[in-house]
N, C-alpha and C. Protein backbone atom coordinates (compact mmCIF):
# COMPACT_ATOMS: atom_id res chain seq x y z
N UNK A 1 214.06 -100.81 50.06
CA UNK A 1 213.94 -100.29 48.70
C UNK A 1 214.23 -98.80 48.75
N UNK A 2 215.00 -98.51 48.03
CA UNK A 2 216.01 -96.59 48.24
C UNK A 2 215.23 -96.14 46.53
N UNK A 3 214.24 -95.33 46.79
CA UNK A 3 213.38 -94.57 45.97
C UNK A 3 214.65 -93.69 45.22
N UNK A 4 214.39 -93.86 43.77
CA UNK A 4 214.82 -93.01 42.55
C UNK A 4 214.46 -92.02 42.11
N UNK A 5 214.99 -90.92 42.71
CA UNK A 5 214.55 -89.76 42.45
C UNK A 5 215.33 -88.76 41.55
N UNK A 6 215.31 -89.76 40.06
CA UNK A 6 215.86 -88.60 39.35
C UNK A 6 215.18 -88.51 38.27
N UNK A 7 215.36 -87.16 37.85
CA UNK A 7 213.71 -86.44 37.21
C UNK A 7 214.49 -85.68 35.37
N UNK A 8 216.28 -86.80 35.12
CA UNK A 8 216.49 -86.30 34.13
C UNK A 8 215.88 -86.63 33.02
N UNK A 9 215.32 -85.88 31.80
CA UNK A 9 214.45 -85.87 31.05
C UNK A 9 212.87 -86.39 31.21
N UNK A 10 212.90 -86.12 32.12
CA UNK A 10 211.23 -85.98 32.36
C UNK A 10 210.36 -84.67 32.01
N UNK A 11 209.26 -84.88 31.83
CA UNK A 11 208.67 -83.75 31.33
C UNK A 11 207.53 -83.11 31.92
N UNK A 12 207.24 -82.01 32.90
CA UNK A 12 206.81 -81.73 34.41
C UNK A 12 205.23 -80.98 33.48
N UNK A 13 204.24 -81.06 33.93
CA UNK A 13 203.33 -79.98 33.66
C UNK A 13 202.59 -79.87 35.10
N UNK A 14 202.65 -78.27 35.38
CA UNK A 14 202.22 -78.12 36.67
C UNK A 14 200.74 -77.10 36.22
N UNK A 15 200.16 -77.05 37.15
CA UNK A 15 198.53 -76.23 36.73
C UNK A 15 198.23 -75.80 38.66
N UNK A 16 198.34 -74.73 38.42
CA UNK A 16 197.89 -73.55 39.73
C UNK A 16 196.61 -72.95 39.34
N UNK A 17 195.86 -73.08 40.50
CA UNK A 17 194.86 -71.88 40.49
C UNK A 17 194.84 -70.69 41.13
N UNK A 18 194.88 -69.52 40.91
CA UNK A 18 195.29 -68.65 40.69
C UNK A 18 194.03 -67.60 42.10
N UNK A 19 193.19 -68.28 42.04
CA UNK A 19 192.75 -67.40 43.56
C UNK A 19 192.96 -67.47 44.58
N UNK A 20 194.08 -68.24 45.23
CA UNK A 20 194.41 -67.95 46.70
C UNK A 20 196.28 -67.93 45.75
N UNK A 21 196.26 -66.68 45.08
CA UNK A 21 197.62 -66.26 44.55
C UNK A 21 198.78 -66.30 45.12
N UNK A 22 199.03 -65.50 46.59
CA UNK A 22 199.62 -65.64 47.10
C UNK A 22 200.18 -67.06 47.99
N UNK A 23 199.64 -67.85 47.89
CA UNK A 23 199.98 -69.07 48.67
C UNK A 23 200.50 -69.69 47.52
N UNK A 24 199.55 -70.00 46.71
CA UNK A 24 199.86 -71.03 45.54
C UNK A 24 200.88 -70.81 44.83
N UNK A 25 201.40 -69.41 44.61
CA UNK A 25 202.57 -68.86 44.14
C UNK A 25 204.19 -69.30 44.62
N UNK A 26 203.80 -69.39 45.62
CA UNK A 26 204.78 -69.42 46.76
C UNK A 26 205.08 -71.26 46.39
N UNK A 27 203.98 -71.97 46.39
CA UNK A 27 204.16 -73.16 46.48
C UNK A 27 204.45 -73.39 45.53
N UNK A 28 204.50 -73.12 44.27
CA UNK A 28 205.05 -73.45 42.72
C UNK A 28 206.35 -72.75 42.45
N UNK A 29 206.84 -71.96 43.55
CA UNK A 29 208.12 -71.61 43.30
C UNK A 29 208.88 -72.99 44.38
N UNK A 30 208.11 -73.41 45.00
CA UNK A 30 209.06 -74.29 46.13
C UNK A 30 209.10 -75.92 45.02
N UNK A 31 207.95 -76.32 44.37
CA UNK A 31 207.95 -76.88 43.51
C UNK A 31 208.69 -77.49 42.68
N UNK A 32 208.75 -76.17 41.64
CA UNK A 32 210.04 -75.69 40.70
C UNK A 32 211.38 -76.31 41.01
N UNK A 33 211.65 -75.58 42.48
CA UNK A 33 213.11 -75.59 42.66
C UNK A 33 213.62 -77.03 42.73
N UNK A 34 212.64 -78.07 43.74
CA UNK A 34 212.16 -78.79 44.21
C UNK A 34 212.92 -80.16 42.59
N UNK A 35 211.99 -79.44 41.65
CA UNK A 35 212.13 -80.36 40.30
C UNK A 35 213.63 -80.57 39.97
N UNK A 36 213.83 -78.98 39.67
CA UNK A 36 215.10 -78.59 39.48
C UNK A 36 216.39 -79.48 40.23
N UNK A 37 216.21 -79.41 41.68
CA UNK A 37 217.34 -80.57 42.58
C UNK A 37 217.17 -81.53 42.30
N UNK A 38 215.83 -82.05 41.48
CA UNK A 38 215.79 -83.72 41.00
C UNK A 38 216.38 -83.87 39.82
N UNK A 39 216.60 -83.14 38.97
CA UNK A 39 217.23 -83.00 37.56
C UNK A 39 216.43 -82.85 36.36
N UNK A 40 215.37 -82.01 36.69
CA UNK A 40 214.30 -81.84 35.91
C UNK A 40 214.67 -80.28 35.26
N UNK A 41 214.46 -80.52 33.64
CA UNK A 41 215.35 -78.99 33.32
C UNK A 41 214.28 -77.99 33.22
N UNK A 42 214.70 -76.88 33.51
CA UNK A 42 213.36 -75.67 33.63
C UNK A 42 212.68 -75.73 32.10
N UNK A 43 213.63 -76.03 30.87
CA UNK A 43 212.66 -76.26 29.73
C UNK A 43 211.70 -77.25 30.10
N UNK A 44 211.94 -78.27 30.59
CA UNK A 44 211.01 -79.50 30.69
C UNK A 44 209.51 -79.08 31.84
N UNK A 45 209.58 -77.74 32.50
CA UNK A 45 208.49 -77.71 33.72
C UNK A 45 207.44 -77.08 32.86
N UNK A 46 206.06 -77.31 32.76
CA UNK A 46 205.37 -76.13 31.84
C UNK A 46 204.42 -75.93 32.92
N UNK A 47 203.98 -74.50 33.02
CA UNK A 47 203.66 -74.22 34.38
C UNK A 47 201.84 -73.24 33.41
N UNK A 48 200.82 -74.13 34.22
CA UNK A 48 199.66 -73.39 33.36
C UNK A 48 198.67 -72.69 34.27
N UNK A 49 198.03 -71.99 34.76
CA UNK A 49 197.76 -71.17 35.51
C UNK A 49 195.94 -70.73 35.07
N UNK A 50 195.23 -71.36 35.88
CA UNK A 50 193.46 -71.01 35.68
C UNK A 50 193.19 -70.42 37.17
N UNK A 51 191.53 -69.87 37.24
CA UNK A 51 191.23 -69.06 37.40
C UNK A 51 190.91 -69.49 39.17
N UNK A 52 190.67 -70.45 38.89
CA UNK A 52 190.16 -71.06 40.67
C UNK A 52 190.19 -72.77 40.52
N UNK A 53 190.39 -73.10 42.01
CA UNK A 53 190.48 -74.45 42.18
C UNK A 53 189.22 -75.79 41.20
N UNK A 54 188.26 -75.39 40.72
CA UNK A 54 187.39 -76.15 40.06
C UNK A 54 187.97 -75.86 38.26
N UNK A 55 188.39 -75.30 38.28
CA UNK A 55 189.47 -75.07 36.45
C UNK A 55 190.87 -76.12 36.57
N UNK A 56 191.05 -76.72 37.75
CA UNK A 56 192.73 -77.61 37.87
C UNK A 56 192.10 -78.65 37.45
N UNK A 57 190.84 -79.58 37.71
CA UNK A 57 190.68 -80.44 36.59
C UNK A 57 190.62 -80.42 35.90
N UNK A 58 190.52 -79.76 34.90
CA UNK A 58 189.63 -79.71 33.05
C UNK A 58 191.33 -79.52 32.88
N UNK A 59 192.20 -78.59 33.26
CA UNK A 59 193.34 -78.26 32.85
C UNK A 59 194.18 -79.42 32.73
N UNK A 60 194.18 -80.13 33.57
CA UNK A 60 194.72 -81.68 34.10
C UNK A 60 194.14 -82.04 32.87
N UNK A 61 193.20 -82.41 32.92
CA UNK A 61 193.08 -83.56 31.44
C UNK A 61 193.29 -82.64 30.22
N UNK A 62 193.13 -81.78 30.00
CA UNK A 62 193.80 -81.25 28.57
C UNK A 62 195.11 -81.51 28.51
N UNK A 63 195.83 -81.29 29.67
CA UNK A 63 197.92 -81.50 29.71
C UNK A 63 197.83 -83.14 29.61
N UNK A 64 197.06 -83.81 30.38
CA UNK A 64 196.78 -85.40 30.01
C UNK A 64 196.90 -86.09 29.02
N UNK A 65 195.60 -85.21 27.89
CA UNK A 65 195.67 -85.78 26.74
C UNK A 65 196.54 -85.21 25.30
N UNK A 66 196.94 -84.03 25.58
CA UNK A 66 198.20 -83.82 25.17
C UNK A 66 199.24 -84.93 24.96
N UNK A 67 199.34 -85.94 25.93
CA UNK A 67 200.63 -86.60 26.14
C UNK A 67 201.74 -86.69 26.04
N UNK A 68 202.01 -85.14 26.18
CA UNK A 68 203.28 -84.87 26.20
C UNK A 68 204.42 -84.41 27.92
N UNK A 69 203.91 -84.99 28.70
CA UNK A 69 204.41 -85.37 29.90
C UNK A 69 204.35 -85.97 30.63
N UNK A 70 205.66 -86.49 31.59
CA UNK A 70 205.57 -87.44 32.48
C UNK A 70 204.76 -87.73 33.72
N UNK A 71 204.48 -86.51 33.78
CA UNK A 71 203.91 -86.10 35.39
C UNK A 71 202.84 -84.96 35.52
N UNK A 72 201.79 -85.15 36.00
CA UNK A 72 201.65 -83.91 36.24
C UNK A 72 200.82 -83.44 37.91
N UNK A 73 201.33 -82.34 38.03
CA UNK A 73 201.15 -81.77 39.25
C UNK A 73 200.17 -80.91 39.50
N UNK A 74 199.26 -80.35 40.33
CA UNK A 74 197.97 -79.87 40.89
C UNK A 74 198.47 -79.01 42.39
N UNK A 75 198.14 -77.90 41.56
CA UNK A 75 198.66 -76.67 43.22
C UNK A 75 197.32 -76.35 43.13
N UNK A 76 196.32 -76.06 44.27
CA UNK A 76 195.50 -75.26 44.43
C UNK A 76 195.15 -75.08 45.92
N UNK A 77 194.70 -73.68 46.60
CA UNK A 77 194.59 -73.94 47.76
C UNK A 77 192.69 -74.10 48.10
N UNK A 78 192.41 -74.35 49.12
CA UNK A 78 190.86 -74.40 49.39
C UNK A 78 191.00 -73.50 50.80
N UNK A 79 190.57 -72.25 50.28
CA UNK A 79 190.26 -70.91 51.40
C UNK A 79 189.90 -71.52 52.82
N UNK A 80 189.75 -71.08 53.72
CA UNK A 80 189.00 -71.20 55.09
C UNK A 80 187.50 -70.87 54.75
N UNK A 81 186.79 -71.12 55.16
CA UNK A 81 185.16 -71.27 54.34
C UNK A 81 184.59 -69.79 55.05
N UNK A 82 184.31 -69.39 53.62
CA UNK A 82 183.75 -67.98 53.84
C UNK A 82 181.98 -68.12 53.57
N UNK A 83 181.05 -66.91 53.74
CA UNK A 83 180.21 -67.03 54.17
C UNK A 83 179.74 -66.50 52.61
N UNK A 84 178.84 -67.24 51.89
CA UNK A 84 178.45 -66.43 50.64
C UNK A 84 176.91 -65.76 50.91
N UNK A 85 176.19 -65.66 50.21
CA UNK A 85 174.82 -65.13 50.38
C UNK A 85 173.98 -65.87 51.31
N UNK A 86 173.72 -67.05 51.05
CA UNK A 86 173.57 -68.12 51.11
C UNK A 86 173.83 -68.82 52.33
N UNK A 87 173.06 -69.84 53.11
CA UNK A 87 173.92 -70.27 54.53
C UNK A 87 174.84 -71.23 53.87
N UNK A 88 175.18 -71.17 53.08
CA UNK A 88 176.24 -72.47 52.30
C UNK A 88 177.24 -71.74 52.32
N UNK A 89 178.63 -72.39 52.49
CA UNK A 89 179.67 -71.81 52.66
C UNK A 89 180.35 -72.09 51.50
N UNK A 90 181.70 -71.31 50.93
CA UNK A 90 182.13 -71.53 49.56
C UNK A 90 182.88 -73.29 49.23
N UNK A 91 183.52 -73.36 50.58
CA UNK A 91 184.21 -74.69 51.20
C UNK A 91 182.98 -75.77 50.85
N UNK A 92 181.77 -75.48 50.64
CA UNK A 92 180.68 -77.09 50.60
C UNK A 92 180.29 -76.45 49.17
N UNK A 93 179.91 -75.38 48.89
CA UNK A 93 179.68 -75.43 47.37
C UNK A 93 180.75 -75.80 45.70
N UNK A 94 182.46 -75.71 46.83
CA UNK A 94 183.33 -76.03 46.32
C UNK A 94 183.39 -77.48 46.49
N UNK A 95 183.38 -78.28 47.06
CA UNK A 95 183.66 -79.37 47.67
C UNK A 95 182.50 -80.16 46.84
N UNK A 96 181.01 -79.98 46.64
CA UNK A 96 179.75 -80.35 46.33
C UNK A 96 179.91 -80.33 44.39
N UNK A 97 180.81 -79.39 44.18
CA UNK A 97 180.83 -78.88 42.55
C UNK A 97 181.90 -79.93 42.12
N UNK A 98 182.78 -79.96 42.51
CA UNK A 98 184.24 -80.54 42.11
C UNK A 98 183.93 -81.85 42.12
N UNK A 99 182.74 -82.40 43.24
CA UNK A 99 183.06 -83.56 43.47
C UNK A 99 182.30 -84.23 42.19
N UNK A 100 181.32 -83.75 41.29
CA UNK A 100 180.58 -84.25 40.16
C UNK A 100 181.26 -84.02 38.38
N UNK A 101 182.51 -83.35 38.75
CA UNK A 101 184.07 -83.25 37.60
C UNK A 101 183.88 -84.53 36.84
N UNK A 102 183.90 -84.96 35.73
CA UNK A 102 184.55 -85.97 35.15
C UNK A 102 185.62 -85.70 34.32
């Protein structure tokens, strides 16, 4: 079975979180281009941008119920686990928060 990978008139919504900037940036430009060689037109990509990795769900279902696209995509990175006040690291309070999302 030879997978169909063409993405003409499809309609892309992508959602980055925006605190590990530099990575995630990088990866929504590789993305993009990515769409683009599939035949996805740059009008068709809508690219929405929140504050940290626990904001890419809620964003996801708002572009969801919109229903105005085919696809949608989730960039976010999850840091190397830093040390907060707390002996809890951001990596288990992230991981512990996200996981109770509906």
């Amino acid at each position: 079975i030879e997978p169909r990978l063409d993405g003409t008139n499809l309609r892309i919504g992508i959602v980055q979180a925006r605190f590990t900037n530099e990575i995630g940036s990088e990866m929504v430009k590789v993305c993009c281009r990515t769409l683009k060689e599939l035949g996805v037109a740059e009008d068709n990509i809508t690219l929405a941008t929140v504050p940290g990795a626990l904001e890419v769900p809620i964003a996801l279902m708002n572009l969801a119920s919109s229903e105005q696209f085919d696809a949608l995509i989730a960039i976010g990175v999850v840091a190397p686990p830093m040390r907060l006040r707390s002996s809890e690291s951001h990596q288990t309070i992230f991981s512990t928060t996200s996981s109770f999302q509906k």
